[in-house]
Protein backbone atom coordinates (compact mmCIF):
# COMPACT_ATOMS: atom_id res chain seq x y z
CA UNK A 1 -35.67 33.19 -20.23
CA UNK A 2 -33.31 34.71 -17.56
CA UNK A 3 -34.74 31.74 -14.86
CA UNK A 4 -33.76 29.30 -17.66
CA UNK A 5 -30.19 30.88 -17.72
CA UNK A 6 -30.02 30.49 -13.61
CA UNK A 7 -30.96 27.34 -13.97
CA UNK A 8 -28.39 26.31 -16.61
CA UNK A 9 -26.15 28.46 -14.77
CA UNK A 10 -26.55 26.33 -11.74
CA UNK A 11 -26.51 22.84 -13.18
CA UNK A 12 -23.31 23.62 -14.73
CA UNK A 13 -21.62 24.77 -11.86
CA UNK A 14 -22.64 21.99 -9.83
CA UNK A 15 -21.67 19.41 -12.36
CA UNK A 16 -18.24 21.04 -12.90
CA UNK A 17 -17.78 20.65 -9.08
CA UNK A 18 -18.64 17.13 -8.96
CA UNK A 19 -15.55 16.71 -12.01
CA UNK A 20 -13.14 17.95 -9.90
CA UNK A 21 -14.02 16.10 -7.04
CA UNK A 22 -13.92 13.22 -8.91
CA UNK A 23 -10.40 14.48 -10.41
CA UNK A 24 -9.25 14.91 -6.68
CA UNK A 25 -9.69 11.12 -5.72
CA UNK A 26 -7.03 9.24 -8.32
CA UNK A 27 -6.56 5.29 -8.28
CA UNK A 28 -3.52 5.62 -6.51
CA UNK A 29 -4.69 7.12 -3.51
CA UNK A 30 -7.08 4.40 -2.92
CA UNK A 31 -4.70 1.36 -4.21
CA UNK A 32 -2.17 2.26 -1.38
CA UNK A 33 -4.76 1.94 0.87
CA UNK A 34 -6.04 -1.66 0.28
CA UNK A 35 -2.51 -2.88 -0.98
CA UNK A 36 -0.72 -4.62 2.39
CA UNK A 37 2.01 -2.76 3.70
CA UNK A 38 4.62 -2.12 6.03
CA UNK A 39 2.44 0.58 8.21
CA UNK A 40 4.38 2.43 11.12
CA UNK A 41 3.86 2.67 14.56
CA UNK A 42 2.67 6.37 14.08
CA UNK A 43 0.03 5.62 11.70
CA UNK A 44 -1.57 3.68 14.21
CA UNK A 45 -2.10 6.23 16.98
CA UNK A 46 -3.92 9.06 16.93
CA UNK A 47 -5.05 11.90 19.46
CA UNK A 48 -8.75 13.11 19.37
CA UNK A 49 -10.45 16.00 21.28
CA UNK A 50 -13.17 14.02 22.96
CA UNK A 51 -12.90 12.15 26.68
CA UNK A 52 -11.77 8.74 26.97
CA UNK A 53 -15.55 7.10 27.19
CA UNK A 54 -16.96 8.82 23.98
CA UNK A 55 -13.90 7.89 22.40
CA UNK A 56 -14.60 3.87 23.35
CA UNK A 57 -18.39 4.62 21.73
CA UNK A 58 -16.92 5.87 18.88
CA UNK A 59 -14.51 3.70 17.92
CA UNK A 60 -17.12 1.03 18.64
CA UNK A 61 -19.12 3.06 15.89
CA UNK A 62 -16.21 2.78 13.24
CA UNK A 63 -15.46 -0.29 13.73
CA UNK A 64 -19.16 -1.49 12.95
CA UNK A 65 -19.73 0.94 10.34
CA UNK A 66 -16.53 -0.34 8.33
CA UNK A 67 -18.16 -3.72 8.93
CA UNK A 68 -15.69 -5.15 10.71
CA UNK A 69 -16.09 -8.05 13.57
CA UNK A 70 -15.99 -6.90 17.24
CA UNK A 71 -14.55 -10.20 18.83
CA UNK A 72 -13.88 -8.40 22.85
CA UNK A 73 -14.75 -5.26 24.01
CA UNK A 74 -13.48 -4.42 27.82
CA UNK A 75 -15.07 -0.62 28.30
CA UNK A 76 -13.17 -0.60 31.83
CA UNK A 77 -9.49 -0.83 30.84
CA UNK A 78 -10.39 0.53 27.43
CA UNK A 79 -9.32 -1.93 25.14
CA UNK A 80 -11.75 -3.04 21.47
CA UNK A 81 -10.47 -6.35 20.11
CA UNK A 82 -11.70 -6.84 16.39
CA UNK A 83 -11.01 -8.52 13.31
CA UNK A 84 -10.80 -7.11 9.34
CA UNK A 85 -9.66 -9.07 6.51
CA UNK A 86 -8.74 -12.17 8.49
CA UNK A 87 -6.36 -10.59 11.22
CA UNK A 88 -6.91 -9.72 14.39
CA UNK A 89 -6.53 -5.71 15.99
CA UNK A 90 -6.55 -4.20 19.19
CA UNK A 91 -7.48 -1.06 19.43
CA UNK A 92 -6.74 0.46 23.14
CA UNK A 93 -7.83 4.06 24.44
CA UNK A 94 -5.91 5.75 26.91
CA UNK A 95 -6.75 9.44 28.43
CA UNK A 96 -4.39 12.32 27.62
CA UNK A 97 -5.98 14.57 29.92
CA UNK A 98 -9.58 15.65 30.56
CA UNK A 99 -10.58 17.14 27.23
CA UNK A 100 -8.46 14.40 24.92
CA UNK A 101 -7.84 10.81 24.49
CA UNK A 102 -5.45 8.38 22.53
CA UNK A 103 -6.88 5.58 20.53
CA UNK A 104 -4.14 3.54 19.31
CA UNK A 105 -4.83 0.29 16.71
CA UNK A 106 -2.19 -2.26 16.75
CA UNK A 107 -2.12 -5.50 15.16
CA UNK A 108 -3.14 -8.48 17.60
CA UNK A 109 0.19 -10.76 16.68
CA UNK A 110 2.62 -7.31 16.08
CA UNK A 111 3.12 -7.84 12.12
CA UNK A 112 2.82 -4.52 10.78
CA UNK A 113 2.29 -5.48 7.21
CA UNK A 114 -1.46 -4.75 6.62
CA UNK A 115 -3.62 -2.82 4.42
CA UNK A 116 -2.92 1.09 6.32
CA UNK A 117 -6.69 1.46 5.18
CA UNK A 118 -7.98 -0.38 8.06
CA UNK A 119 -6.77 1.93 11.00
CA UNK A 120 -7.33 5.35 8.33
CA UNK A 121 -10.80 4.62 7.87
CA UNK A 122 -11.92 4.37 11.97
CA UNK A 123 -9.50 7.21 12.65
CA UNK A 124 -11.39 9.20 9.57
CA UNK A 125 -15.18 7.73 10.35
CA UNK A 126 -14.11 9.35 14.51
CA UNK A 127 -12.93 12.43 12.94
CA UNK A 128 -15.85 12.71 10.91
CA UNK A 129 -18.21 12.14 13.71
């Protein structure tokens, strides 16, 4: 009987847990990020704790795993050209000093009206990895 109890005990605290998280993510927070928008310049940069060439690997990754399509890569001056949802990004690294780097995602034709999403999700898929 008291194992049943744990048991019980433990289902419902795991499926109260999964409520909130699902309470935590609302329609709104997601809608801004596929709606186009004006996004600013300092949404699009973003300083990580890794050196300059893991950086290029990992933005590489992110790019792939958001399955978008890697039209130039140029590992040497650090530069990722890609496209997502029919326009075109660049997305340049740049050393801050030996223990950080600077990856910075730009539009390709400098119209900053695009879905913010785009450059959150590489800069969150880096952060997470």
């Amino acid at each position: 009987m008291e194992r049943i109890i744990k048991i019980l005990l433990v289902i419902t605290v795991l499926l109260s847990g999964t409520k909130v998280l699902a309470d935590e993510v609302s329609p709104i927070n997601l809608s801004t990020l596929i709606t186009s928008q004006n996004v600013n310049y300092e949404t699009c940069t973003k300083v990580f704790n890794t050196n300059c060439v893991s950086l290029i690997y990992l933005t590489v990754a992110a790019i792939n795993a958001n399955r978008f399509t890697i039209d130039e890569i140029q590992s040497k001056s650090g530069y990722i050209l890609f496209t997502a949802v029919n326009k075109q990004f660049l997305a340049m690294v740049s050393n801050v000093n030996t223990n950080q780097a600077m990856l910075r995602i730009t539009p390709a034709d400098d119209n900053y009206y695009f879905q913010p999403g785009i450059v959150l999700n590489i800069f969150k898929y880096i952060d997470l990895n």
